[in-house]
N, C-alpha and C. Protein backbone atom coordinates (compact mmCIF):
# COMPACT_ATOMS: atom_id res chain seq x y z
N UNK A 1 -33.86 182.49 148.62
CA UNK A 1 -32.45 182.83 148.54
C UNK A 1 -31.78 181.83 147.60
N UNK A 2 -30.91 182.02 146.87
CA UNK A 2 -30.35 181.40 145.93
C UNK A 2 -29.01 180.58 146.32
N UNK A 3 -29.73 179.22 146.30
CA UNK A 3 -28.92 178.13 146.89
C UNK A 3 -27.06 178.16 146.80
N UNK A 4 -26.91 178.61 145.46
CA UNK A 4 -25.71 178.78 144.97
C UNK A 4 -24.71 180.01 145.96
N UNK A 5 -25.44 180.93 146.89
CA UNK A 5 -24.58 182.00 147.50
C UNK A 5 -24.39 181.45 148.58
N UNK A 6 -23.06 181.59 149.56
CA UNK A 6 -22.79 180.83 150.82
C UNK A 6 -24.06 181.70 151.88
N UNK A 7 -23.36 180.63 152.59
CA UNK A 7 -24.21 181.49 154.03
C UNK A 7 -23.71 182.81 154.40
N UNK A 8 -22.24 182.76 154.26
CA UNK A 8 -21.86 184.23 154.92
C UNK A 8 -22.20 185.06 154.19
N UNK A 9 -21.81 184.72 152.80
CA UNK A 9 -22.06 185.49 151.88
C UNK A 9 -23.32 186.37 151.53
N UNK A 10 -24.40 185.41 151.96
CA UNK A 10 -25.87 186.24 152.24
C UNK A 10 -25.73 187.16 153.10
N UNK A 11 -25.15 186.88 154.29
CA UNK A 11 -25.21 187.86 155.22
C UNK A 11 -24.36 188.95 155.09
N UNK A 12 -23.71 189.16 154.04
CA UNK A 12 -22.83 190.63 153.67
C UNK A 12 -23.46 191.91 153.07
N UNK A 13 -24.76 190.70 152.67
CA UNK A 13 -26.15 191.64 152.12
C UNK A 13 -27.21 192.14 153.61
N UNK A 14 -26.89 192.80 154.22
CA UNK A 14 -27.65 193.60 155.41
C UNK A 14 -28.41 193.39 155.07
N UNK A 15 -29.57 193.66 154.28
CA UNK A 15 -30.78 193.89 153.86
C UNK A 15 -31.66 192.51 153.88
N UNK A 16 -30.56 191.40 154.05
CA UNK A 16 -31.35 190.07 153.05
C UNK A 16 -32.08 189.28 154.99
N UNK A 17 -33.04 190.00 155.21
CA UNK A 17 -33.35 189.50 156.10
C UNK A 17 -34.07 187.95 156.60
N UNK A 18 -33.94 187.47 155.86
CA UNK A 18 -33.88 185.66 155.40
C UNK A 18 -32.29 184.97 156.05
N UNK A 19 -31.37 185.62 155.72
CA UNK A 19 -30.26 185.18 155.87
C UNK A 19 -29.81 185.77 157.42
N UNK A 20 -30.31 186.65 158.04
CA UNK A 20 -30.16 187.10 159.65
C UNK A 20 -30.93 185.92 160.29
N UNK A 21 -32.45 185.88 159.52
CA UNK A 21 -33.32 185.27 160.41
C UNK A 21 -32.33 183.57 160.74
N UNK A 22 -31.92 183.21 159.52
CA UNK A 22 -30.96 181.72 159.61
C UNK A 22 -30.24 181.92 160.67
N UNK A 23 -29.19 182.97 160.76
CA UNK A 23 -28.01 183.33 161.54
C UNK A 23 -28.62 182.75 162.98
N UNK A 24 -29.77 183.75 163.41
CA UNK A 24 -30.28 183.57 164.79
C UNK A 24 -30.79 181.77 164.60
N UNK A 25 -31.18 181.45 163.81
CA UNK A 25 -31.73 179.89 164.04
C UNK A 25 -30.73 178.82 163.91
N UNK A 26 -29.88 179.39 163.72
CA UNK A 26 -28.67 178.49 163.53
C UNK A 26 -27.80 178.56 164.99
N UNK A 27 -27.53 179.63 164.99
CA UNK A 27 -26.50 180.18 166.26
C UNK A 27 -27.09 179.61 167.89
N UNK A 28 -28.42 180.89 167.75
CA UNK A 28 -28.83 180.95 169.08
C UNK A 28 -29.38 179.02 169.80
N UNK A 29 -29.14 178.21 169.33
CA UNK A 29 -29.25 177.11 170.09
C UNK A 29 -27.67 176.77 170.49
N UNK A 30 -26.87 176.85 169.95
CA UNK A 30 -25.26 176.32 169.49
C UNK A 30 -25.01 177.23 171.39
N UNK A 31 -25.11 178.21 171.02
CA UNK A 31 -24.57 179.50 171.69
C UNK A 31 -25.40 179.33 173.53
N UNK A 32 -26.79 178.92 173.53
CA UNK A 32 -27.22 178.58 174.85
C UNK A 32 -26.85 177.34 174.91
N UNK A 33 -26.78 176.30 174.32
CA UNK A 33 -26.64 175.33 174.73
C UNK A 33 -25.18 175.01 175.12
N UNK A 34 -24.06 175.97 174.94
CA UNK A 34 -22.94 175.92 175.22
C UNK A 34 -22.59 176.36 176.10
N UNK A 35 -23.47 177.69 176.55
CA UNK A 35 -23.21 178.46 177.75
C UNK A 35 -23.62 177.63 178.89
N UNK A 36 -24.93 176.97 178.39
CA UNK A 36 -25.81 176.40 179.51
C UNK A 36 -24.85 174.73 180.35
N UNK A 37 -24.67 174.34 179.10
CA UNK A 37 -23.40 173.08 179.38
C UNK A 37 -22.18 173.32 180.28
N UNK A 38 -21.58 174.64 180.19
CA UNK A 38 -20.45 174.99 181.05
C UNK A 38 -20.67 175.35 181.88
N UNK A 39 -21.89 175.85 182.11
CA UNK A 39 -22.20 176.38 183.35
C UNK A 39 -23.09 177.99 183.56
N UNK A 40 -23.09 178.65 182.49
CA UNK A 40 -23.62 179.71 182.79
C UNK A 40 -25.02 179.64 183.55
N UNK A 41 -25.70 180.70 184.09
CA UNK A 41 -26.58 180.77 184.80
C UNK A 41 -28.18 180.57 184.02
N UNK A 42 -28.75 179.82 184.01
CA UNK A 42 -30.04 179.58 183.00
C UNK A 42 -30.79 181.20 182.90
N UNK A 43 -30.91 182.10 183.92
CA UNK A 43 -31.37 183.01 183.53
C UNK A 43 -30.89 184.00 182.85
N UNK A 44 -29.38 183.99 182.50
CA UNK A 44 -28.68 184.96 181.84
C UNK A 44 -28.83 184.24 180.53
N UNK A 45 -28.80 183.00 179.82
CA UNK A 45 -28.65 182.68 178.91
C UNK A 45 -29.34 183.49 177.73
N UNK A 46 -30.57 183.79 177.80
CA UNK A 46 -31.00 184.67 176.27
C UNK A 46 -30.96 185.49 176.31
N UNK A 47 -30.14 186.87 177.23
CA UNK A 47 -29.75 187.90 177.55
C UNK A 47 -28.22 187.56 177.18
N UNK A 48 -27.90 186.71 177.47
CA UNK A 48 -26.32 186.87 176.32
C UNK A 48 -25.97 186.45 175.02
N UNK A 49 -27.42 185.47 174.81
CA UNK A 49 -27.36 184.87 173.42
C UNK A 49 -27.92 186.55 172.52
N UNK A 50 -28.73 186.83 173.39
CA UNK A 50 -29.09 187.93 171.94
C UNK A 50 -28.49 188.88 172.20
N UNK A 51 -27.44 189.19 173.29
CA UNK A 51 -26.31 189.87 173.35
C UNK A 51 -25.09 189.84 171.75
N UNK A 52 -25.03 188.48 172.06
CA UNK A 52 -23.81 188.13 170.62
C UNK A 52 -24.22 187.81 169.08
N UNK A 53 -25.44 187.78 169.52
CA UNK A 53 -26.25 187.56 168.00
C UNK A 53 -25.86 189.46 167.76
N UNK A 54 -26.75 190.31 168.49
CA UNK A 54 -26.30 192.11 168.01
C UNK A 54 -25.20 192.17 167.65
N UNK A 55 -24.06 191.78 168.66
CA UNK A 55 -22.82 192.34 168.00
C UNK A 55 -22.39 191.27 166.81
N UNK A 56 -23.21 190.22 166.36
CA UNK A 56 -22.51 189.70 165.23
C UNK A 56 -23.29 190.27 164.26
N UNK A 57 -24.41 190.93 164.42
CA UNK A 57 -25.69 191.48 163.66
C UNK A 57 -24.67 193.17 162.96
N UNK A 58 -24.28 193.71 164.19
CA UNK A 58 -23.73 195.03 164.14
C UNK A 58 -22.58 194.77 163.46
N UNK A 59 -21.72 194.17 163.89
CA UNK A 59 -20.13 194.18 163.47
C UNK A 59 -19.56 193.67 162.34
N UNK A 60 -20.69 192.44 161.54
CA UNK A 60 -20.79 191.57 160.57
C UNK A 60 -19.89 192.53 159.52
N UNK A 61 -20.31 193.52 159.15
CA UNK A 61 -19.61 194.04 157.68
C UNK A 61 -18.18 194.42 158.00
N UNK A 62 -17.95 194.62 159.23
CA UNK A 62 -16.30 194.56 159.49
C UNK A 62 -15.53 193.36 159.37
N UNK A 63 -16.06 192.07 159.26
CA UNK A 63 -15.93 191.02 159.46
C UNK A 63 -15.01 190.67 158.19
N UNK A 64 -14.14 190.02 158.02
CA UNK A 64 -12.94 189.68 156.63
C UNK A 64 -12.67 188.28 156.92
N UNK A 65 -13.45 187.56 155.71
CA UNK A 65 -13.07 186.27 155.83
C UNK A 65 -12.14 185.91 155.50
N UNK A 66 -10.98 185.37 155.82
CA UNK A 66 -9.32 184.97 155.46
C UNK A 66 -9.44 183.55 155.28
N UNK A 67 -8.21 183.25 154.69
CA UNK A 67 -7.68 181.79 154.17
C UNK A 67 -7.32 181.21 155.39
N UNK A 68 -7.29 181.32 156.50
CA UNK A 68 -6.65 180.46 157.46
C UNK A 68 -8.20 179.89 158.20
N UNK A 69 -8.20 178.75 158.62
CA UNK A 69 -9.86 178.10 158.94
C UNK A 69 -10.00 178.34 159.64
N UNK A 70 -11.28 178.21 160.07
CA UNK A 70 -12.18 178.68 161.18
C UNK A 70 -11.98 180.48 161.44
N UNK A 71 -11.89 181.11 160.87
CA UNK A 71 -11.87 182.75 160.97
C UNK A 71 -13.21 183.06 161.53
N UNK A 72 -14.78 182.53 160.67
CA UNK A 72 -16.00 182.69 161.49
C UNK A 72 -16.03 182.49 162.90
N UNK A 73 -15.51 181.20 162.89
CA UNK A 73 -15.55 180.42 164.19
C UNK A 73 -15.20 180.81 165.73
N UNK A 74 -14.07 181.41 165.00
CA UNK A 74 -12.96 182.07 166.06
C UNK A 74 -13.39 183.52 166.43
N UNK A 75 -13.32 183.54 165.33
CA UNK A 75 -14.39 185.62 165.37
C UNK A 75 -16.01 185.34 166.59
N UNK A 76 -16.67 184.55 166.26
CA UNK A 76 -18.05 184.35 167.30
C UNK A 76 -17.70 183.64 168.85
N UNK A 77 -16.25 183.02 168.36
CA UNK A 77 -16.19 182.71 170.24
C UNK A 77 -15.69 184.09 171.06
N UNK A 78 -14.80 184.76 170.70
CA UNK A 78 -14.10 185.79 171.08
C UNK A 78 -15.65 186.85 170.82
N UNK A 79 -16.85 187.02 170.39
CA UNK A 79 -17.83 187.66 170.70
C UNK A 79 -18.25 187.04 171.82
N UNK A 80 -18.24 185.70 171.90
CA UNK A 80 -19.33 185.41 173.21
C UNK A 80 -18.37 185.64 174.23
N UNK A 81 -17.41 185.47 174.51
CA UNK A 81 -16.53 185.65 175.73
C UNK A 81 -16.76 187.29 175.95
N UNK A 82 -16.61 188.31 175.00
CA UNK A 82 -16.64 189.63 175.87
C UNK A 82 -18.49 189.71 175.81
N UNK A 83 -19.40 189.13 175.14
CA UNK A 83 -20.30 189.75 175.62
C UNK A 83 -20.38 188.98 177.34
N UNK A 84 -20.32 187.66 177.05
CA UNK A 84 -20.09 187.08 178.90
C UNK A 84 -19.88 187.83 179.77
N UNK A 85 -18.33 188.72 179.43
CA UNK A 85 -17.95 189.56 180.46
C UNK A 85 -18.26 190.91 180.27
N UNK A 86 -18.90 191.60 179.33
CA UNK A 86 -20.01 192.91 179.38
C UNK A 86 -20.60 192.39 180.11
N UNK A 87 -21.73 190.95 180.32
CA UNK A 87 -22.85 190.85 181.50
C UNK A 87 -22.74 191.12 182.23
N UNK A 88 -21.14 190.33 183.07
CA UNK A 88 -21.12 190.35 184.61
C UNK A 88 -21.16 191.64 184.74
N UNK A 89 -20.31 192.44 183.87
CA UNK A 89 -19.64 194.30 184.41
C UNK A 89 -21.78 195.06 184.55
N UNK A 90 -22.25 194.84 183.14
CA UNK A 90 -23.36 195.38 183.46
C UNK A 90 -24.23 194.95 184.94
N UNK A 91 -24.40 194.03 185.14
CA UNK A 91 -25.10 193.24 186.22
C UNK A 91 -24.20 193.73 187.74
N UNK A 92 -23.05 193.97 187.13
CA UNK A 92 -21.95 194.41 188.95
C UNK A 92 -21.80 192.53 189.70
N UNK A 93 -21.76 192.16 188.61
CA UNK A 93 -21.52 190.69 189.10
C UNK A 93 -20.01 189.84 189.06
N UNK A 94 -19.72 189.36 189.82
CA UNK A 94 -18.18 188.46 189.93
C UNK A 94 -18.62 187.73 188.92
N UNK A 95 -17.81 186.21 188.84
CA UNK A 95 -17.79 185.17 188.38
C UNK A 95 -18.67 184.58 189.05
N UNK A 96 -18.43 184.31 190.40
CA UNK A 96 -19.64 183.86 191.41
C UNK A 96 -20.88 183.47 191.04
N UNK A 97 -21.15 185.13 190.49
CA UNK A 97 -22.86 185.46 190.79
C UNK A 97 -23.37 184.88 189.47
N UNK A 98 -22.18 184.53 188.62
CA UNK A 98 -22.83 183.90 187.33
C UNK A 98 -22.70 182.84 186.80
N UNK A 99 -22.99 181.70 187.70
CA UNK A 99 -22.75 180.32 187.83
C UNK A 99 -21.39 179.94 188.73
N UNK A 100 -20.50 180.74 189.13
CA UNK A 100 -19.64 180.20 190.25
C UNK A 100 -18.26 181.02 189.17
N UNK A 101 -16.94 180.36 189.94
CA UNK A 101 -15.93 181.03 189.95
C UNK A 101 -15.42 179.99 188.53
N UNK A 102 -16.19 178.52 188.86
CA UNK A 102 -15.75 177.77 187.87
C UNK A 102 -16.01 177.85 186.27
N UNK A 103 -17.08 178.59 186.56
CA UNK A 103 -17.47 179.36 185.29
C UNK A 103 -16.78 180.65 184.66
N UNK A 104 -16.25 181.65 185.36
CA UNK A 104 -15.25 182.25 184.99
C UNK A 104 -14.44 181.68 184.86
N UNK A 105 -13.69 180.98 185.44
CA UNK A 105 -12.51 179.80 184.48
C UNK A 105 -13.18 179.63 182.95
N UNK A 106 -14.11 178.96 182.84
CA UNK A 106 -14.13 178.46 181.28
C UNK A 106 -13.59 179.73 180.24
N UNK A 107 -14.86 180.66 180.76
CA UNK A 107 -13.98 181.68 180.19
C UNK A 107 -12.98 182.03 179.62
N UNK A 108 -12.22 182.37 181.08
CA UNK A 108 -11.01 182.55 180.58
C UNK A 108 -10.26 181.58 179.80
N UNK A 109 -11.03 180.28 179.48
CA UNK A 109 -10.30 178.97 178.84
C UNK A 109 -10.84 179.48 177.44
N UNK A 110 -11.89 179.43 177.53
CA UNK A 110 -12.36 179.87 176.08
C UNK A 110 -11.42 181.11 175.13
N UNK A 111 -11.16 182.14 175.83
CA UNK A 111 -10.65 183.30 175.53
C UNK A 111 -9.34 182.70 174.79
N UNK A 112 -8.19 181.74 175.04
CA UNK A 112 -7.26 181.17 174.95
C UNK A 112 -7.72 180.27 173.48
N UNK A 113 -7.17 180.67 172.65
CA UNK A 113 -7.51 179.65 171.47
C UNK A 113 -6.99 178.26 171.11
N UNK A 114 -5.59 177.93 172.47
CA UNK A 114 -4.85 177.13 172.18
C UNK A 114 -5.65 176.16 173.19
N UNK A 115 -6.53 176.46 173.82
CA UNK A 115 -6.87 175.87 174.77
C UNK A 115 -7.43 174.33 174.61
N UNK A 116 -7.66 173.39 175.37
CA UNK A 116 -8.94 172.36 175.04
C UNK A 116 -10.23 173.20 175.37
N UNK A 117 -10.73 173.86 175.75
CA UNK A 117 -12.11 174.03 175.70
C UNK A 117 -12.27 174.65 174.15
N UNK A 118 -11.13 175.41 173.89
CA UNK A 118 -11.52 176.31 172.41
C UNK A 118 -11.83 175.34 171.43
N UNK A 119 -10.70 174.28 171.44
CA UNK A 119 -11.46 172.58 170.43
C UNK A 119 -12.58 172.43 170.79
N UNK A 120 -12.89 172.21 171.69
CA UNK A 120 -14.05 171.82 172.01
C UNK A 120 -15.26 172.38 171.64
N UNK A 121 -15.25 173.79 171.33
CA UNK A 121 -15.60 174.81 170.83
C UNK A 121 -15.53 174.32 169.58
N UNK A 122 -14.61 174.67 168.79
CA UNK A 122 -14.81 174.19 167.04
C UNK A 122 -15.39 172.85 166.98
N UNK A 123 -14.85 172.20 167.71
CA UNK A 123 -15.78 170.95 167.69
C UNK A 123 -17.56 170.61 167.48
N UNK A 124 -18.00 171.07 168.72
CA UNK A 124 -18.93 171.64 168.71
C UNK A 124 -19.78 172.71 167.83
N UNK A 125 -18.84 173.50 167.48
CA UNK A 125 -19.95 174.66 166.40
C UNK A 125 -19.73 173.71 165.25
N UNK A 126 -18.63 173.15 164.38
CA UNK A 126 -18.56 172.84 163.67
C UNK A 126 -19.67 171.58 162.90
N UNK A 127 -20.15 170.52 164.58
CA UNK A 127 -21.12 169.31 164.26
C UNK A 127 -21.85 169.95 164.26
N UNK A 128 -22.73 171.33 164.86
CA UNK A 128 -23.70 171.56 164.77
C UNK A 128 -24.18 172.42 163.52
N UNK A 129 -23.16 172.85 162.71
CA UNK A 129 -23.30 173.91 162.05
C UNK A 129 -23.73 172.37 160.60
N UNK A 130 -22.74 171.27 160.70
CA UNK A 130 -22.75 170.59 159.64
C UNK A 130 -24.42 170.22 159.73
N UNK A 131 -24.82 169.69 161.05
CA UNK A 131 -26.28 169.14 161.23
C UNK A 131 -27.10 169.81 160.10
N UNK A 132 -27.19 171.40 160.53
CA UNK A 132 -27.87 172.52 159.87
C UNK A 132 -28.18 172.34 158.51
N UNK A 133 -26.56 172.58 158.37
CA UNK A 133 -26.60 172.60 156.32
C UNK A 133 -26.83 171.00 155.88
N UNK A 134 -26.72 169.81 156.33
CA UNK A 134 -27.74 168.55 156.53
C UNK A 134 -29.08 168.78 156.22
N UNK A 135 -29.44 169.33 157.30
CA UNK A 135 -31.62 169.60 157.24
C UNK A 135 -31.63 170.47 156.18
N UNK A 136 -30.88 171.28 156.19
CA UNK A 136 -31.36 172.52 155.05
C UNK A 136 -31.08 172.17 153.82
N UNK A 137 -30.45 171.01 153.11
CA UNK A 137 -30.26 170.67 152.05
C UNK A 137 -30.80 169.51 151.57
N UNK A 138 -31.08 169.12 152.53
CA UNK A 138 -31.89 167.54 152.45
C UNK A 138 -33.32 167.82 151.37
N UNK A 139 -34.00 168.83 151.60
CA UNK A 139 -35.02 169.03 151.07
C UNK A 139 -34.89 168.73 148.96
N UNK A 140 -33.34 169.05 149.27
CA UNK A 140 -33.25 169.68 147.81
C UNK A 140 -32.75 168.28 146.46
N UNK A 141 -32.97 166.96 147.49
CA UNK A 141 -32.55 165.94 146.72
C UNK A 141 -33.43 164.60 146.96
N UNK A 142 -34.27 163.93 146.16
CA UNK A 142 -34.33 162.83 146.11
C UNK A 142 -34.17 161.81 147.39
N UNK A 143 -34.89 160.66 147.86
CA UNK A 143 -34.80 160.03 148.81
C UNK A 143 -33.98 159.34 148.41
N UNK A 144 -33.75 158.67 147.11
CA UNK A 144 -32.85 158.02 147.03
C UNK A 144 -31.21 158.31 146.93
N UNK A 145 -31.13 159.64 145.89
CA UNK A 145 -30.32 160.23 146.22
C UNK A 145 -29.44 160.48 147.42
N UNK A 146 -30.19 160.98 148.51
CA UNK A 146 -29.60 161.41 149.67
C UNK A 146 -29.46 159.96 150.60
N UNK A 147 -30.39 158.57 150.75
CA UNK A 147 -29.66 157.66 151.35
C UNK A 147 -28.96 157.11 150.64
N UNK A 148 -28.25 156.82 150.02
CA UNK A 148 -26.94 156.85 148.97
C UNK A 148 -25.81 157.92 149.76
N UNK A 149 -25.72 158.63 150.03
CA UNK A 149 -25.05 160.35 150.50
C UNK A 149 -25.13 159.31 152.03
N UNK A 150 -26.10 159.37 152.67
CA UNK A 150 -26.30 158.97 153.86
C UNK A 150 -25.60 157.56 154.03
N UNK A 151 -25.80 156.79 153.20
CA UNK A 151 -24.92 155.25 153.81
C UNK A 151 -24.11 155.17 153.28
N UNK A 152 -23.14 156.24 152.59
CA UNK A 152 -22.06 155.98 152.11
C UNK A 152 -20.95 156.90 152.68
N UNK A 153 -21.49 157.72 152.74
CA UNK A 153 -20.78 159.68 153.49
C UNK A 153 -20.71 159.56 154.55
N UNK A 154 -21.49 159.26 155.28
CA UNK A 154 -21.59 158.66 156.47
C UNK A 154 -22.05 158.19 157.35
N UNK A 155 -22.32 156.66 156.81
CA UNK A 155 -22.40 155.49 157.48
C UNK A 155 -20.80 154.67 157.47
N UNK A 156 -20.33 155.15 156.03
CA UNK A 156 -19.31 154.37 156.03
C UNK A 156 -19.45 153.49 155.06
N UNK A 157 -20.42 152.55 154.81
CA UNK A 157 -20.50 151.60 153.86
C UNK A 157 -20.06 151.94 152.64
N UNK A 158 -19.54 151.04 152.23
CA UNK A 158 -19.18 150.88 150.66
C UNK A 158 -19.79 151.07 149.49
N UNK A 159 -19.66 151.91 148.54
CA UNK A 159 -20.05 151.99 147.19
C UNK A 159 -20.63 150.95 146.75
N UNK A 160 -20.11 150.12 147.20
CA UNK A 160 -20.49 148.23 146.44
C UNK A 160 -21.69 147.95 147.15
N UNK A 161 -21.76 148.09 148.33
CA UNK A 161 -22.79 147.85 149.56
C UNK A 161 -24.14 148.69 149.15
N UNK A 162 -24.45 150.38 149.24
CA UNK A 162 -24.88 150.72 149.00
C UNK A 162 -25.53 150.38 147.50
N UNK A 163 -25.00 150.46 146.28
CA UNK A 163 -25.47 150.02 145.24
C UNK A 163 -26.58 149.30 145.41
N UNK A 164 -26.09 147.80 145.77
CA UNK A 164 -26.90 146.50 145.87
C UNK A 164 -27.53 146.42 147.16
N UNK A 165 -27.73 147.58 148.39
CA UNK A 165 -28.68 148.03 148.73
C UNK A 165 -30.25 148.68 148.28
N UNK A 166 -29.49 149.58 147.39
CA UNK A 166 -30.51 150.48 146.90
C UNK A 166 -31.03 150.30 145.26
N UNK A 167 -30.42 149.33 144.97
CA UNK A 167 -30.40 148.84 143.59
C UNK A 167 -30.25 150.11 142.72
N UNK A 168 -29.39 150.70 142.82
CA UNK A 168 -28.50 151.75 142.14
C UNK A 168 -27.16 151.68 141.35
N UNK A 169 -26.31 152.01 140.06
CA UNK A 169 -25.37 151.75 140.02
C UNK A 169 -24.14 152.28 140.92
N UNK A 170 -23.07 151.82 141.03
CA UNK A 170 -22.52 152.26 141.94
C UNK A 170 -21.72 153.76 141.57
N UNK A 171 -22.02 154.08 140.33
CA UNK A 171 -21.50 155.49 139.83
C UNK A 171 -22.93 156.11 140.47
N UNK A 172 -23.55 156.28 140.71
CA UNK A 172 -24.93 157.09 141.27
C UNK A 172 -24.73 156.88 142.58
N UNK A 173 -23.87 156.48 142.83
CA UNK A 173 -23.34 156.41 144.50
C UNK A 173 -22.37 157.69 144.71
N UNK A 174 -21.78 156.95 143.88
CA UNK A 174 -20.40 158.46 143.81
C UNK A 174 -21.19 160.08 143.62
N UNK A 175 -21.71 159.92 142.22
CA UNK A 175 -22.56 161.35 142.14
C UNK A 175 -23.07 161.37 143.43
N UNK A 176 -24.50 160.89 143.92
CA UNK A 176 -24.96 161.56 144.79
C UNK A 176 -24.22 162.21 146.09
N UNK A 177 -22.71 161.75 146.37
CA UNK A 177 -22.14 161.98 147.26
C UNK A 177 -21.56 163.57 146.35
N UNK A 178 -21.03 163.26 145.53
CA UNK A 178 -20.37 164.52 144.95
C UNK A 178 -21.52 165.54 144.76
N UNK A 179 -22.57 165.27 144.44
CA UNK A 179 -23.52 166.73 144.57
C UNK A 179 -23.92 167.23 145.62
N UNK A 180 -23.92 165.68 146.70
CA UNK A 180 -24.52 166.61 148.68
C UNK A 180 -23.10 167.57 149.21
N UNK A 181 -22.60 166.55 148.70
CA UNK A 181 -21.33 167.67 149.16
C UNK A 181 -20.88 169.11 148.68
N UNK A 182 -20.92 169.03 147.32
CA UNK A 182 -21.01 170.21 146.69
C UNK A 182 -21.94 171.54 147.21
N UNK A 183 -23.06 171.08 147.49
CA UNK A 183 -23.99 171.65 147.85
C UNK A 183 -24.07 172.22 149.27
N UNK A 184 -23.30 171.25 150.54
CA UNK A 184 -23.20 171.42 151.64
C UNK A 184 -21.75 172.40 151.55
N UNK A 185 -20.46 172.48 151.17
CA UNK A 185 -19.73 173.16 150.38
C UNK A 185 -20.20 174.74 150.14
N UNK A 186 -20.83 174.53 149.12
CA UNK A 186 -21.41 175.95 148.44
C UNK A 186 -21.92 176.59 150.04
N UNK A 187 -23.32 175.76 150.65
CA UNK A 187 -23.69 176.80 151.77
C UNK A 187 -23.11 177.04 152.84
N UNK A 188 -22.25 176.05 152.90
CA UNK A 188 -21.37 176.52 154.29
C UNK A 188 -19.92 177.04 154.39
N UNK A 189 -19.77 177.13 153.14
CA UNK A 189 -18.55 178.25 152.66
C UNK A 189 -18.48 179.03 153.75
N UNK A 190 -16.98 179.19 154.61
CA UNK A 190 -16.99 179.88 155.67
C UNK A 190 -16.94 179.75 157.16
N UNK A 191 -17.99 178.33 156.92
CA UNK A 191 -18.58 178.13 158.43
C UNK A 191 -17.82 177.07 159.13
N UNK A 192 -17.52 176.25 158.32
CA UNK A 192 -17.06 175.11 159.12
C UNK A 192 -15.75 174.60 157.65
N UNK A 193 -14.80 173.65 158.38
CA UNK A 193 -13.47 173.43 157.98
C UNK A 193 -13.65 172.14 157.05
């Protein structure tokens, strides 16, 4: 797949089944490990993860990315909340029966965008989504390159520091930051703010 097209952007191409297979390897940990953290029931978890993966699989080309942030973001929590509550209705289950009543609370917290759990939410998709396009780009630069990117982007250290770390000039500090980024940029167009 051609580094230069975003992530979503692959996925507007139905066909490009490289870019689904990402979707699910990206998502489906984000998505159990969130349910599983609040509380959902361990045995419902990959019965609702590949619940919201379909309807993001199905619904994707309806999908309109807008100028206001997090539109992905917001669009996949508001999937996992009704597929949540398709489960219980399919199953004939309360809140109760699917990790407790306190778990329907989150829910309904989640559903609320103004909420703290919904931050918590962008929060969350957002570190994990950055991790992703991290590993997946890492491949595409130089060791030196990328710890340069790494102790400067974020570690924090100084241009000056790094340099006479890595015995680099300190303009090859700057570039390498301006191309990981660029690059993390280009693929995650969409995904994160």
């Amino acid at each position: 797949m051609d580094t230069s097209v975003s992530f979503l952007d692959s996925l507007q191409q139905t066909s490009d089944e490289e870019a689904w297979s990402r979707l699910v390897e990206l998502y489906s940990p984000l998505i159990r490990g969130w349910l599983k953290r609040h509380g959902a029931a361990v045995t419902d978890l990959d019965d609702i993860c590949q619940d919201v993966l379909a309807v993001v699989f199905r619904r994707f080309p309806e999908f309109r990315r807008e100028p206001r942030t997090g539109a992905f973001r917001a669009w996949l929590r508001t999937i996992t909340v009704n597929c949540v509550r398709d489960h219980w209705r399919k199953k004939n289950k309360h809140a109760a029966g699917m990790g407790g009543s306190a778990f329907g609370e989150v829910i309904n917290q989640l559903e609320d965008p103004n909420s703290g759990l919904s931050a918590q939410w962008n929060l969350d998709h957002d570190r994990h989504v950055l991790q992703y396009l991290l590993d997946e780009v890492r491949p595409s630069f130089t060791d030196k390159t990328w710890q340069a990117f790494q102790r400067f982007a974020l570690d924090g250290l100084s241009a000056d520091d790094v340099s006479q770390e890595l015995g680099i000039s300190v303009n090859a500090v700057f570039v390498a930051k301006s191309r990981i980024l660029s690059r993390l940029r280009q693929r995650g167009l969409g995904l994160i703010e």
